[in-house]
N, C-alpha and C. Protein backbone atom coordinates (compact mmCIF):
# COMPACT_ATOMS: atom_id res chain seq x y z
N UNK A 1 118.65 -209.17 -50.50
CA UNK A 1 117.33 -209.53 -50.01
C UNK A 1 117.38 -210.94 -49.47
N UNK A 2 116.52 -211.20 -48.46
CA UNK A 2 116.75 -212.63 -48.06
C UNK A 2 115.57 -213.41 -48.48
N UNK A 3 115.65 -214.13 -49.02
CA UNK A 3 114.92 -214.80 -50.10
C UNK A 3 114.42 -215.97 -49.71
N UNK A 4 113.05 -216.61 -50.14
CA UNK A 4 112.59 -217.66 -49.45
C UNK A 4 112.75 -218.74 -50.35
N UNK A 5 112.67 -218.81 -51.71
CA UNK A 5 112.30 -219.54 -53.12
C UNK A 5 113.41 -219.12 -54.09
N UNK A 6 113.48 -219.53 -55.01
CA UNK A 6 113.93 -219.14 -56.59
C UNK A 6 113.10 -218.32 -56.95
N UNK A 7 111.98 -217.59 -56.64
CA UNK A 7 111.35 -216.68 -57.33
C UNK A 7 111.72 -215.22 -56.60
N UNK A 8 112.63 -215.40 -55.71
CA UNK A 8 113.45 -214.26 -55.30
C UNK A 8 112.20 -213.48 -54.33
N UNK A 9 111.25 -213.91 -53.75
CA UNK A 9 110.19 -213.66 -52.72
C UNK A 9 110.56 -213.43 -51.61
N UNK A 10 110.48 -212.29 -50.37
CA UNK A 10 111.31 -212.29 -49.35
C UNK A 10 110.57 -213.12 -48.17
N UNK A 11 111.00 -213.59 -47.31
CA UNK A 11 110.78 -214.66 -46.30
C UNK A 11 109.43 -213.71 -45.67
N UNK A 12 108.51 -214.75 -44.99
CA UNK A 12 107.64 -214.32 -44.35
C UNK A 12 108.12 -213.50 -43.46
N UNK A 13 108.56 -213.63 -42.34
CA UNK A 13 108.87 -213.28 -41.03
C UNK A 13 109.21 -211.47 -41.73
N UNK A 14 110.49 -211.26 -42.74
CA UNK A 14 110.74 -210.09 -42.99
C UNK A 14 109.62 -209.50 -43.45
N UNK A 15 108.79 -209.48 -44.32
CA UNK A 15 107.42 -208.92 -44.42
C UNK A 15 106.67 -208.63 -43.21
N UNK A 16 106.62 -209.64 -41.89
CA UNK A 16 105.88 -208.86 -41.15
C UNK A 16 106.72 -208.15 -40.17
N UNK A 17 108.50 -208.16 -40.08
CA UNK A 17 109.14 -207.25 -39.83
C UNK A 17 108.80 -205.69 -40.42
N UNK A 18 108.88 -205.64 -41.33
CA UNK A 18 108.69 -204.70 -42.15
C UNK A 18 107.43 -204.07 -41.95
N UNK A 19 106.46 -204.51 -41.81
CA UNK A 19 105.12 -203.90 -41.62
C UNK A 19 104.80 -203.39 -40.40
N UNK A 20 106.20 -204.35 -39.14
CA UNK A 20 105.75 -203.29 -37.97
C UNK A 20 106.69 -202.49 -38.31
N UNK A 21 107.79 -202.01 -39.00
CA UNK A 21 109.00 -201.57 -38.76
C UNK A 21 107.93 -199.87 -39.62
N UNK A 22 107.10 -200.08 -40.62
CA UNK A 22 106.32 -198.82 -41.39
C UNK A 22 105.69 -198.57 -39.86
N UNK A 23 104.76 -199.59 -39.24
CA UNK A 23 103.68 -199.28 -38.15
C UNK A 23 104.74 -197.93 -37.72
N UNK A 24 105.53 -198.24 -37.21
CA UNK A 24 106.33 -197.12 -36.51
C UNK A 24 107.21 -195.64 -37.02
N UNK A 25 107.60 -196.20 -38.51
CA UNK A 25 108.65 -195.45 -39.28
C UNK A 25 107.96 -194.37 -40.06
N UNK A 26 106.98 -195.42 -40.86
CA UNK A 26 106.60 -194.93 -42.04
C UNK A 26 105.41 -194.04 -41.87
N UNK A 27 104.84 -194.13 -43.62
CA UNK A 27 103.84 -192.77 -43.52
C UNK A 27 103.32 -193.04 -44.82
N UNK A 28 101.70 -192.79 -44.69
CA UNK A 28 101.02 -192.94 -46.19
C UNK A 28 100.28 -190.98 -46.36
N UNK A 29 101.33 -190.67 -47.12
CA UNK A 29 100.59 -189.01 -47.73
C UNK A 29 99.91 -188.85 -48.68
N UNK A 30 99.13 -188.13 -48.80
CA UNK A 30 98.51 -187.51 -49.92
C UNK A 30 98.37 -186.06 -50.06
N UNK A 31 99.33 -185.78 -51.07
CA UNK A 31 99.90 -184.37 -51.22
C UNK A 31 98.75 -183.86 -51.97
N UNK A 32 98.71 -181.88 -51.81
CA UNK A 32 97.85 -181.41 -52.48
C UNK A 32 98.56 -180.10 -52.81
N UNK A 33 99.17 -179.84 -53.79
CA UNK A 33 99.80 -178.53 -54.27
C UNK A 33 99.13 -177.76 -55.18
N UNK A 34 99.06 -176.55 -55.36
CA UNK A 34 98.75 -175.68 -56.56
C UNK A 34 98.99 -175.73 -57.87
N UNK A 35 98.57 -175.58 -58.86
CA UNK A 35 99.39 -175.81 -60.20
C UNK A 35 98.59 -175.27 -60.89
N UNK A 36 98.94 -174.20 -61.06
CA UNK A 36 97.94 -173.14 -62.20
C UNK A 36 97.54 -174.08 -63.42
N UNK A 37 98.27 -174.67 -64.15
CA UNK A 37 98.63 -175.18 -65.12
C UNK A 37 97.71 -176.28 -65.41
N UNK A 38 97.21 -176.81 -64.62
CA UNK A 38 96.27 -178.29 -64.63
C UNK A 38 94.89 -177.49 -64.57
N UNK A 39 93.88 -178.48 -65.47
CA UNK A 39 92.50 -178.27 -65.18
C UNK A 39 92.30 -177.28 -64.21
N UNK A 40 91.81 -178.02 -62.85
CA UNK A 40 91.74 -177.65 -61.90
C UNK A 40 92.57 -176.95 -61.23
N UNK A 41 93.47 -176.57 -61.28
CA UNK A 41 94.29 -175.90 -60.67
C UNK A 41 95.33 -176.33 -59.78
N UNK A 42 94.75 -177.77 -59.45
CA UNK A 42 95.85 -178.44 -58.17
C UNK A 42 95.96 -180.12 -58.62
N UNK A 43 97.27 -180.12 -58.36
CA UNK A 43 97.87 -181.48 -58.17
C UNK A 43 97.43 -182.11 -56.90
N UNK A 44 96.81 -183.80 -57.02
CA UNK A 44 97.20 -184.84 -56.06
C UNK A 44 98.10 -185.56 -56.10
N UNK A 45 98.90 -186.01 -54.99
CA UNK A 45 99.58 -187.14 -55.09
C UNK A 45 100.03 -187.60 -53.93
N UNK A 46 100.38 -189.34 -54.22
CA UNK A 46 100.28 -189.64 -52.87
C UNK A 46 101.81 -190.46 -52.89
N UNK A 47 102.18 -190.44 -51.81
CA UNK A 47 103.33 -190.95 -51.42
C UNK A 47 103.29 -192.15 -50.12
N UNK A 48 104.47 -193.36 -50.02
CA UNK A 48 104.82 -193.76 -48.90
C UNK A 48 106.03 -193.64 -48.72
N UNK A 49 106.26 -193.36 -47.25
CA UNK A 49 107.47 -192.98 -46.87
C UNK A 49 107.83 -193.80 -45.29
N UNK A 50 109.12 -193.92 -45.84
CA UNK A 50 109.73 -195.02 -44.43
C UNK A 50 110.82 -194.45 -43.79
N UNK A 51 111.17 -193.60 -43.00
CA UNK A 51 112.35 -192.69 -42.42
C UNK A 51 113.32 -193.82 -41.23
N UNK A 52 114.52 -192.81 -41.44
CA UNK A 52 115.30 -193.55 -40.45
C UNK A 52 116.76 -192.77 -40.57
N UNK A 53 117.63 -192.61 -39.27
CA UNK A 53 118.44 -192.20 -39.03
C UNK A 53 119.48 -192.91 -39.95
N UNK A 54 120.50 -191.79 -40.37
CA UNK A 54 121.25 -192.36 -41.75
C UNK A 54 122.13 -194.04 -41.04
N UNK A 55 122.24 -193.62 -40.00
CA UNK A 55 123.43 -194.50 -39.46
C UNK A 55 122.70 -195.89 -39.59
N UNK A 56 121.46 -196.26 -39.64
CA UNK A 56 120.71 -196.91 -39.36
C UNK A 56 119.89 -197.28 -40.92
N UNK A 57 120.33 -196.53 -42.33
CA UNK A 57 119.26 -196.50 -43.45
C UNK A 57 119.46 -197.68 -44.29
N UNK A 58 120.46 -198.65 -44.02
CA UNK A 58 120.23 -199.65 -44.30
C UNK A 58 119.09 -200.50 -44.43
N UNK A 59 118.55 -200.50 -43.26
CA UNK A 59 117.12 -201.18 -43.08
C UNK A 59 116.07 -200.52 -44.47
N UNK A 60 116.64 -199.23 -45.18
CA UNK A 60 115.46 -198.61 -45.64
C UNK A 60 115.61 -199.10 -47.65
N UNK A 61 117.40 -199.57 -47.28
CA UNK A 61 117.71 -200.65 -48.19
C UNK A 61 117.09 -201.90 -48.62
N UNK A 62 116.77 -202.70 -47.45
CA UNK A 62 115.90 -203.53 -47.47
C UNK A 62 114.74 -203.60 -47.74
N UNK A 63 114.02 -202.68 -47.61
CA UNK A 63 112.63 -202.01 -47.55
C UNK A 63 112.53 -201.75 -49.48
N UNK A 64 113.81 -201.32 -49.47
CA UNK A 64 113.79 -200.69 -51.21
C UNK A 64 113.81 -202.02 -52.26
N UNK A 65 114.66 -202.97 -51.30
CA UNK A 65 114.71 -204.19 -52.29
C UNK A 65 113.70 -205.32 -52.31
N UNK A 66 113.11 -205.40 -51.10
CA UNK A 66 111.36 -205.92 -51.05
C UNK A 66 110.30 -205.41 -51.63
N UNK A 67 110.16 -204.02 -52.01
CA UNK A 67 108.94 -203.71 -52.52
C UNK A 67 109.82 -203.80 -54.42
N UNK A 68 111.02 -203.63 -54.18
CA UNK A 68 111.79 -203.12 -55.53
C UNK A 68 111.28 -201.81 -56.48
N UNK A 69 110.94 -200.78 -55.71
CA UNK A 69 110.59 -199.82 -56.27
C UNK A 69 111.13 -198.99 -55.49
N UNK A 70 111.23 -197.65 -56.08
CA UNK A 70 110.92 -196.07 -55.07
C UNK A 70 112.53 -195.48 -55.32
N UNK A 71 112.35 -194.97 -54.11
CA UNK A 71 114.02 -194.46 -54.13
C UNK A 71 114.85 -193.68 -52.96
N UNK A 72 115.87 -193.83 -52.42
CA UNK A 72 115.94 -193.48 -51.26
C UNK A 72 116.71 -191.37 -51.23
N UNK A 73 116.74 -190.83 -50.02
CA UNK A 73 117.01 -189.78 -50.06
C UNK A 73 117.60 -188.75 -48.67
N UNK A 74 117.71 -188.03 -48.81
CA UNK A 74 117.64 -187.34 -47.18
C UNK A 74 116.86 -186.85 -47.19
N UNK A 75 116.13 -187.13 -45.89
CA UNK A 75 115.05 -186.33 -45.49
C UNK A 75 114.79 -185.03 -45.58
N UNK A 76 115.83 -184.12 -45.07
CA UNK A 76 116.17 -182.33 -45.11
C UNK A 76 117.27 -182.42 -46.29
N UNK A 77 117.49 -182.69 -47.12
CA UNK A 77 119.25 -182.07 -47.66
C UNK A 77 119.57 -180.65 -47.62
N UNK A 78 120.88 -180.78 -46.90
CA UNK A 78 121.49 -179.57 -46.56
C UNK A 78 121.33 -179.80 -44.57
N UNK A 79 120.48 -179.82 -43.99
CA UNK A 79 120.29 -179.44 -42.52
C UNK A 79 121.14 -180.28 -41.90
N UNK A 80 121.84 -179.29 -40.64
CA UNK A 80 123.13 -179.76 -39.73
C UNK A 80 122.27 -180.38 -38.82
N UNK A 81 120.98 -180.42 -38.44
CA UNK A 81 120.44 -181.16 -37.76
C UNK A 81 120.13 -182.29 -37.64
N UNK A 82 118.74 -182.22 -38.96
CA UNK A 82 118.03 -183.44 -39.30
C UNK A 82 119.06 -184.31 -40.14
N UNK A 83 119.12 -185.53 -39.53
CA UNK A 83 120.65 -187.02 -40.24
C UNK A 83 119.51 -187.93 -40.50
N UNK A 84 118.27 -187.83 -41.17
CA UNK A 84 117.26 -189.02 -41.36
C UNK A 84 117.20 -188.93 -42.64
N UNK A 85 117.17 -190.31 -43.30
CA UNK A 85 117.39 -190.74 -45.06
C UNK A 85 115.49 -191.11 -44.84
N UNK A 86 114.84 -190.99 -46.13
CA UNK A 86 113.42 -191.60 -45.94
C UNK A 86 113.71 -192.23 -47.33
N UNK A 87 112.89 -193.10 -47.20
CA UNK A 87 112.59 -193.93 -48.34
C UNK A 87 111.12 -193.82 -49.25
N UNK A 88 111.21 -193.26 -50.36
CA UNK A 88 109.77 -192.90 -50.79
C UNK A 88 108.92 -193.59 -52.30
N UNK A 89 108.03 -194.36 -52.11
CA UNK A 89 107.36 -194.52 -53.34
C UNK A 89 106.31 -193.43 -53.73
N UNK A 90 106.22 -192.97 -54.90
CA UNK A 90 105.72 -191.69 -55.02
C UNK A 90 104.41 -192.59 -56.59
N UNK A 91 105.26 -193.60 -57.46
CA UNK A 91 104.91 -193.97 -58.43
C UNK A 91 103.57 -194.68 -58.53
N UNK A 92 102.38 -193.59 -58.81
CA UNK A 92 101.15 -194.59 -59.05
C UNK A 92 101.11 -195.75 -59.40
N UNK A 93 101.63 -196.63 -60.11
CA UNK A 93 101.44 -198.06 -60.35
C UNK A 93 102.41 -198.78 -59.51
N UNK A 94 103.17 -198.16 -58.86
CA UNK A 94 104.11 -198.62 -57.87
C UNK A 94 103.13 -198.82 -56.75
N UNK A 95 102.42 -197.93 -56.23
CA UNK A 95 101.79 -198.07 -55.28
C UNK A 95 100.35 -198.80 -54.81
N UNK A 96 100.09 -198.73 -56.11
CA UNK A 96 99.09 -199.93 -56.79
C UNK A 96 99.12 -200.93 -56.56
N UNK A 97 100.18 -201.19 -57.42
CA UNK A 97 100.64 -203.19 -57.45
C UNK A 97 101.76 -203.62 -56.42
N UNK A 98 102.39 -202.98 -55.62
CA UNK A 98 103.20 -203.48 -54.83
C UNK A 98 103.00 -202.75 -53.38
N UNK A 99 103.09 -201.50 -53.23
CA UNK A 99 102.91 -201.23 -52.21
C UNK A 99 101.20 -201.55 -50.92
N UNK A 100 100.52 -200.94 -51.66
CA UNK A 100 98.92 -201.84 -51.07
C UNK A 100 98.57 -203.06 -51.02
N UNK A 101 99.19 -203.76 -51.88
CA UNK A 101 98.81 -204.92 -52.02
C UNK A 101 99.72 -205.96 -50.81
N UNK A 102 101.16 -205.00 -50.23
CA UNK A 102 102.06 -205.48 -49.28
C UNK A 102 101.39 -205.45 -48.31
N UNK A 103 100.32 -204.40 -47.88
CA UNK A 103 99.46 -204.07 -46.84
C UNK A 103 98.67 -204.27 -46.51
N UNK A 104 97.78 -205.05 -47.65
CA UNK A 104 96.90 -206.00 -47.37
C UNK A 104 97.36 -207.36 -46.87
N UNK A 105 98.14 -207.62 -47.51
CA UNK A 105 98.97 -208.76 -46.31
C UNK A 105 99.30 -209.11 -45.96
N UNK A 106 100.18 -207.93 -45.50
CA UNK A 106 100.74 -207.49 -43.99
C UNK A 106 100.17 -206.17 -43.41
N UNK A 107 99.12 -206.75 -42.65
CA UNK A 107 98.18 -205.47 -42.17
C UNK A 107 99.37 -204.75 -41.21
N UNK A 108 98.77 -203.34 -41.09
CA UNK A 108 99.86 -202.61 -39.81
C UNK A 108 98.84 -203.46 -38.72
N UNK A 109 99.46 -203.23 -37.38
CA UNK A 109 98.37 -203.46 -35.95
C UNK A 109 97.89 -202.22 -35.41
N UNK A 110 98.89 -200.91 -35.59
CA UNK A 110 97.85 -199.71 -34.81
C UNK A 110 97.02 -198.95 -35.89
N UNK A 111 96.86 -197.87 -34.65
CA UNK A 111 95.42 -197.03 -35.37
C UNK A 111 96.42 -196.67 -37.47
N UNK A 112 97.77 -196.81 -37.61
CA UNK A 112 98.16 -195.81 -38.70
C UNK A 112 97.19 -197.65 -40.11
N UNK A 113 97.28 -198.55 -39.72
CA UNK A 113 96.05 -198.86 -40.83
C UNK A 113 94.83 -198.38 -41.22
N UNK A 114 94.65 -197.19 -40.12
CA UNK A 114 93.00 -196.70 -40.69
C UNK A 114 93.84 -195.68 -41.56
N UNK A 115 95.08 -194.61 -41.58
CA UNK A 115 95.25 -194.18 -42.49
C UNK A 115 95.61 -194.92 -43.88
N UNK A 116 96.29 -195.98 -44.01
CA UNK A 116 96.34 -196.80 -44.58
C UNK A 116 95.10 -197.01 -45.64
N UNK A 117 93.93 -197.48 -44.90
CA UNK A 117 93.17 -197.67 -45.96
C UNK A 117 92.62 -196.30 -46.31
N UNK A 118 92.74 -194.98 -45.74
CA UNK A 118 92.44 -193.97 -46.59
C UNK A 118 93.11 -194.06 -47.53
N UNK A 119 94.71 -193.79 -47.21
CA UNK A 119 95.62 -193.54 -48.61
C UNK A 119 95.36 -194.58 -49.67
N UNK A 120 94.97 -196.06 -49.24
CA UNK A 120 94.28 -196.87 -50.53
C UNK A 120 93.42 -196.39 -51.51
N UNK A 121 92.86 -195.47 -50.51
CA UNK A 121 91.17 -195.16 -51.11
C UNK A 121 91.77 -194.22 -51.98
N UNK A 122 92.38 -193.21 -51.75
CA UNK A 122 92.38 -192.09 -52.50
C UNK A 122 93.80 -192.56 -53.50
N UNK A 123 94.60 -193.63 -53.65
CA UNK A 123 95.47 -193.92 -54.60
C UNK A 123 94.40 -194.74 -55.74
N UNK A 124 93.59 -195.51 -55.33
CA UNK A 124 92.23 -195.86 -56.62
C UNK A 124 91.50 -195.04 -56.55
N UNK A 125 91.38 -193.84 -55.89
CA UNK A 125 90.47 -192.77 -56.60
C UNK A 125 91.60 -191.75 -57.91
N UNK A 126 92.91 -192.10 -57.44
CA UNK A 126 93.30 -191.07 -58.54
C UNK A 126 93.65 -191.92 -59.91
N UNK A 127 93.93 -193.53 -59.31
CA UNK A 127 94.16 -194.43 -60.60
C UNK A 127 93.02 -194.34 -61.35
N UNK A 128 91.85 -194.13 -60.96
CA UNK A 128 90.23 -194.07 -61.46
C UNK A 128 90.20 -192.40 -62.18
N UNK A 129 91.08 -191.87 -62.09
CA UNK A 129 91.28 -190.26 -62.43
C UNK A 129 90.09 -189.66 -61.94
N UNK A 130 89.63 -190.21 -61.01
CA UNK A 130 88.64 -189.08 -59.92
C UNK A 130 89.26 -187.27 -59.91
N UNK A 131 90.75 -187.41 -59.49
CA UNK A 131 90.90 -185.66 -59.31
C UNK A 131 90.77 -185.44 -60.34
N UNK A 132 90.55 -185.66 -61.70
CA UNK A 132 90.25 -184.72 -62.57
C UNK A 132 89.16 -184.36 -63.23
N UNK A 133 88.06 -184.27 -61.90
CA UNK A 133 86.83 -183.36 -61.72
C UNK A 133 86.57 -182.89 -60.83
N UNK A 134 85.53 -181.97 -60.53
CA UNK A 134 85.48 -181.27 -59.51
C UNK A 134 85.15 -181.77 -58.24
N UNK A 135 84.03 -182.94 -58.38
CA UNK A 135 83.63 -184.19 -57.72
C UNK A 135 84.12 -184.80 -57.01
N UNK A 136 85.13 -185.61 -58.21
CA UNK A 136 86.02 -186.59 -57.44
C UNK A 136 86.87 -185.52 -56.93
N UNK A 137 87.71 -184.87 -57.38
CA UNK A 137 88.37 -183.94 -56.50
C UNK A 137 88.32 -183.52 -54.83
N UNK A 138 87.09 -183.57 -54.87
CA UNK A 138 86.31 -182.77 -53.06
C UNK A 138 86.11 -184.16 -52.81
N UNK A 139 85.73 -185.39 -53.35
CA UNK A 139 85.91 -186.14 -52.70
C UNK A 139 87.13 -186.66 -51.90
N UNK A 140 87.92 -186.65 -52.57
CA UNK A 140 90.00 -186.59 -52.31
C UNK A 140 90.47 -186.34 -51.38
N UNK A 141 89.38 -184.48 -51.52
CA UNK A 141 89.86 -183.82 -50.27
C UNK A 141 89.13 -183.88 -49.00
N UNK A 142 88.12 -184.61 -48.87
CA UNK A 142 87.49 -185.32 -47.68
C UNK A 142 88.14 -186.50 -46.96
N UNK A 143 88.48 -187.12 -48.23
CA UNK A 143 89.24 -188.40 -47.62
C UNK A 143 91.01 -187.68 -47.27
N UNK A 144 91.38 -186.90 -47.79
CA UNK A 144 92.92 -186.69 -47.12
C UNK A 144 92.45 -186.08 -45.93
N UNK A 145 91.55 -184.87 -46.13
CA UNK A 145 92.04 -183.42 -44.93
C UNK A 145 91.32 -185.00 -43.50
N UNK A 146 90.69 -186.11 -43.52
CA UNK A 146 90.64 -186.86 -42.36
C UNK A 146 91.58 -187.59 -42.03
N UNK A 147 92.99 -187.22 -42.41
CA UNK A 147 93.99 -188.35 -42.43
C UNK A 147 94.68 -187.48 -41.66
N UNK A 148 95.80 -188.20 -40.30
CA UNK A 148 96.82 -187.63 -39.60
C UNK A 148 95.84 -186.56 -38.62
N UNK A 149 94.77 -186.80 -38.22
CA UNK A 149 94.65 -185.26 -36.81
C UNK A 149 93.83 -184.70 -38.00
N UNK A 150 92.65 -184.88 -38.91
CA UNK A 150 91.92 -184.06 -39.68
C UNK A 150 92.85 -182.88 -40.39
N UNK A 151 94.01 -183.10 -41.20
CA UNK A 151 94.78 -182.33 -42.04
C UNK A 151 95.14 -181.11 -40.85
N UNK A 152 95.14 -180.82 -39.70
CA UNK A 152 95.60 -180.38 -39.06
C UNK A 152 97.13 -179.30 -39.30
N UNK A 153 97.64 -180.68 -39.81
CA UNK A 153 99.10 -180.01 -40.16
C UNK A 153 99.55 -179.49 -41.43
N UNK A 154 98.41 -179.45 -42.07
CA UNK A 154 98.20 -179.07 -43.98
C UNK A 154 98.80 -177.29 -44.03
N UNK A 155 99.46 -177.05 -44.95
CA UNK A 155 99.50 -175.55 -44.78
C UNK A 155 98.28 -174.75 -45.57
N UNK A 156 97.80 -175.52 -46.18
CA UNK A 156 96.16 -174.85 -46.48
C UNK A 156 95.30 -175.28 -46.48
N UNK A 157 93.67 -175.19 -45.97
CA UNK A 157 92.86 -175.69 -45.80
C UNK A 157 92.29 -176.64 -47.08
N UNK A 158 91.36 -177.25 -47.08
CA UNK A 158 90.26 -177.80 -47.48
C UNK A 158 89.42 -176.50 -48.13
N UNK A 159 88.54 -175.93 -47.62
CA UNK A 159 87.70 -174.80 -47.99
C UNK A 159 88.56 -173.83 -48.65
N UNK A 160 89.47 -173.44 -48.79
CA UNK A 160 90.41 -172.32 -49.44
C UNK A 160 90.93 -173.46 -50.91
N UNK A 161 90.74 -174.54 -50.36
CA UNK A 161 91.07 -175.62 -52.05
C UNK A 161 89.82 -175.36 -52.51
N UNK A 162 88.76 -175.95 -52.32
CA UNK A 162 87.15 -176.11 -52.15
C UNK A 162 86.94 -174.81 -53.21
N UNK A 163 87.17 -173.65 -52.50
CA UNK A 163 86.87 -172.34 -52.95
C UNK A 163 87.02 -172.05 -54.16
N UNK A 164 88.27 -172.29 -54.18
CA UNK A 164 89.03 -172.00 -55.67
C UNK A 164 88.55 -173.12 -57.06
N UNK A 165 88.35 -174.01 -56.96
CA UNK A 165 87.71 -175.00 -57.26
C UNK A 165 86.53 -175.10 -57.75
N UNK A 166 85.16 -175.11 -57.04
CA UNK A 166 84.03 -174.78 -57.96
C UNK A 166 83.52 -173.27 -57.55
N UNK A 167 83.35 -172.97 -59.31
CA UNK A 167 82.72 -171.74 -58.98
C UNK A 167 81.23 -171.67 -58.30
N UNK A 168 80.95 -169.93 -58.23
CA UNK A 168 79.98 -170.25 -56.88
C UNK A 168 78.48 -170.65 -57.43
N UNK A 169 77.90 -170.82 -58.93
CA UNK A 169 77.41 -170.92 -59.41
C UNK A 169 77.00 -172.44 -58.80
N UNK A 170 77.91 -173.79 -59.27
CA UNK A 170 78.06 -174.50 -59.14
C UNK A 170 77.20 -175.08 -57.61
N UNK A 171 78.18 -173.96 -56.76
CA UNK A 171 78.11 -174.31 -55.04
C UNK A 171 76.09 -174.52 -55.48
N UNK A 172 75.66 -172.82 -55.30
CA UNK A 172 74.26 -172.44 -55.21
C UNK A 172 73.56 -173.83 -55.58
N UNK A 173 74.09 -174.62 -56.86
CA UNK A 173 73.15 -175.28 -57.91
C UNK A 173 73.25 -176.59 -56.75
N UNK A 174 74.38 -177.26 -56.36
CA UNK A 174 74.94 -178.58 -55.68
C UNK A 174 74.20 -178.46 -54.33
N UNK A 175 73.32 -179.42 -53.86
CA UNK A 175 72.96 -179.37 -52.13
C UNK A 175 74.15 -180.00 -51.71
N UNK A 176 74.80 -180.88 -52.13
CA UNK A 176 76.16 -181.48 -51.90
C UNK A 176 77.15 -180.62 -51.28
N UNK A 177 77.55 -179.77 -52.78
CA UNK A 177 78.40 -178.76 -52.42
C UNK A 177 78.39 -177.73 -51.42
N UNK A 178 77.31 -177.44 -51.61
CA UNK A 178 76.85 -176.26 -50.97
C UNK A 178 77.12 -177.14 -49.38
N UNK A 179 76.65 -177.93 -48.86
CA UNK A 179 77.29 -178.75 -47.40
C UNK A 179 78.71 -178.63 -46.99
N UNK A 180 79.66 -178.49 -47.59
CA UNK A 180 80.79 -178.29 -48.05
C UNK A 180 81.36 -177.40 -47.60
N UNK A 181 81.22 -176.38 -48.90
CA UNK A 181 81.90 -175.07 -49.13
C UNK A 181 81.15 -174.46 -47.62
């Protein structure tokens, strides 16, 4: 790491390297999978991710030793195609205390800071354990399915989560919900 102090802090300039180097690379997700097993039925979680051609994943080295968290990987393992390593923090308090807080200051410059401060929003809605009600939950999923092209590229909707989620009792009783569903 290239270091500015004895407190092992990385130099300005690389921080706002780095923040255009995400503007372009990276990616703030918020995953939504099934899981019979939980309350509700479905897992949130949110991830950042910084990709880059292996020949080139050094840089994602750097990236790993500035925030000092996460962990690096191949993007596809196994595919003769895809040669891109991503770099991913997945760890709620990781993303908490080091990653958002990098982004606040070092803002991105294009439109991917408005996803940015979604994925903020919905990483203190889950530190706040919002998904584990029905509430905060649909709230979650308002704030993701508007992230990237309105969840566009999600393999399941919003309303098919929604659905499964509160029963219809609920919907009838909620003017909220019922807007919604």
């Amino acid at each position: 790491m290239v270091a500015d102090n004895q407190q092992g802090r990385p130099k300005k300039w690389l921080c706002h390297y780095i923040a255009g180097f995400v503007d372009g690379e990276g990616s703030f997700h918020v995953g939504i999978h099934k899981r019979s097993q939980l309350k509700l039925g479905w897992q949130v979680y949110c991830e950042f991710h910084v990709s880059q051609h292996r020949d080139k994943a050094s840089i994602l080295e750097i990236i790993m030793n500035v925030f000092d968290c996460g962990y690096i990987k191949e993007n596809h393992p196994g595919s003769k195609r895809d040669h891109t390593m991503v770099y991913v923090v997945r760890n709620q308090q990781d993303l908490t205390k080091k990653v958002i807080p990098f982004f606040r200051k070092y803002p991105l410059i294009s439109l991917k800071q408005v996803e940015f401060e979604k994925f903020a929003k919905v990483v203190g809605m889950v530190e706040s354990k919002e998904h584990l009600n029905n509430l905060g939950l649909t709230k979650i999923l308002d704030v993701a399915f508007s992230m990237y092209g309105e969840g566009k590229y999600r393999k399941i909707s919003k309303y098919s989560i929604m659905n499964s989620l509160v029963p219809s009792e609920t919907i009838r009783r909620s003017p909220k919900l019922q807007k919604l569903g």
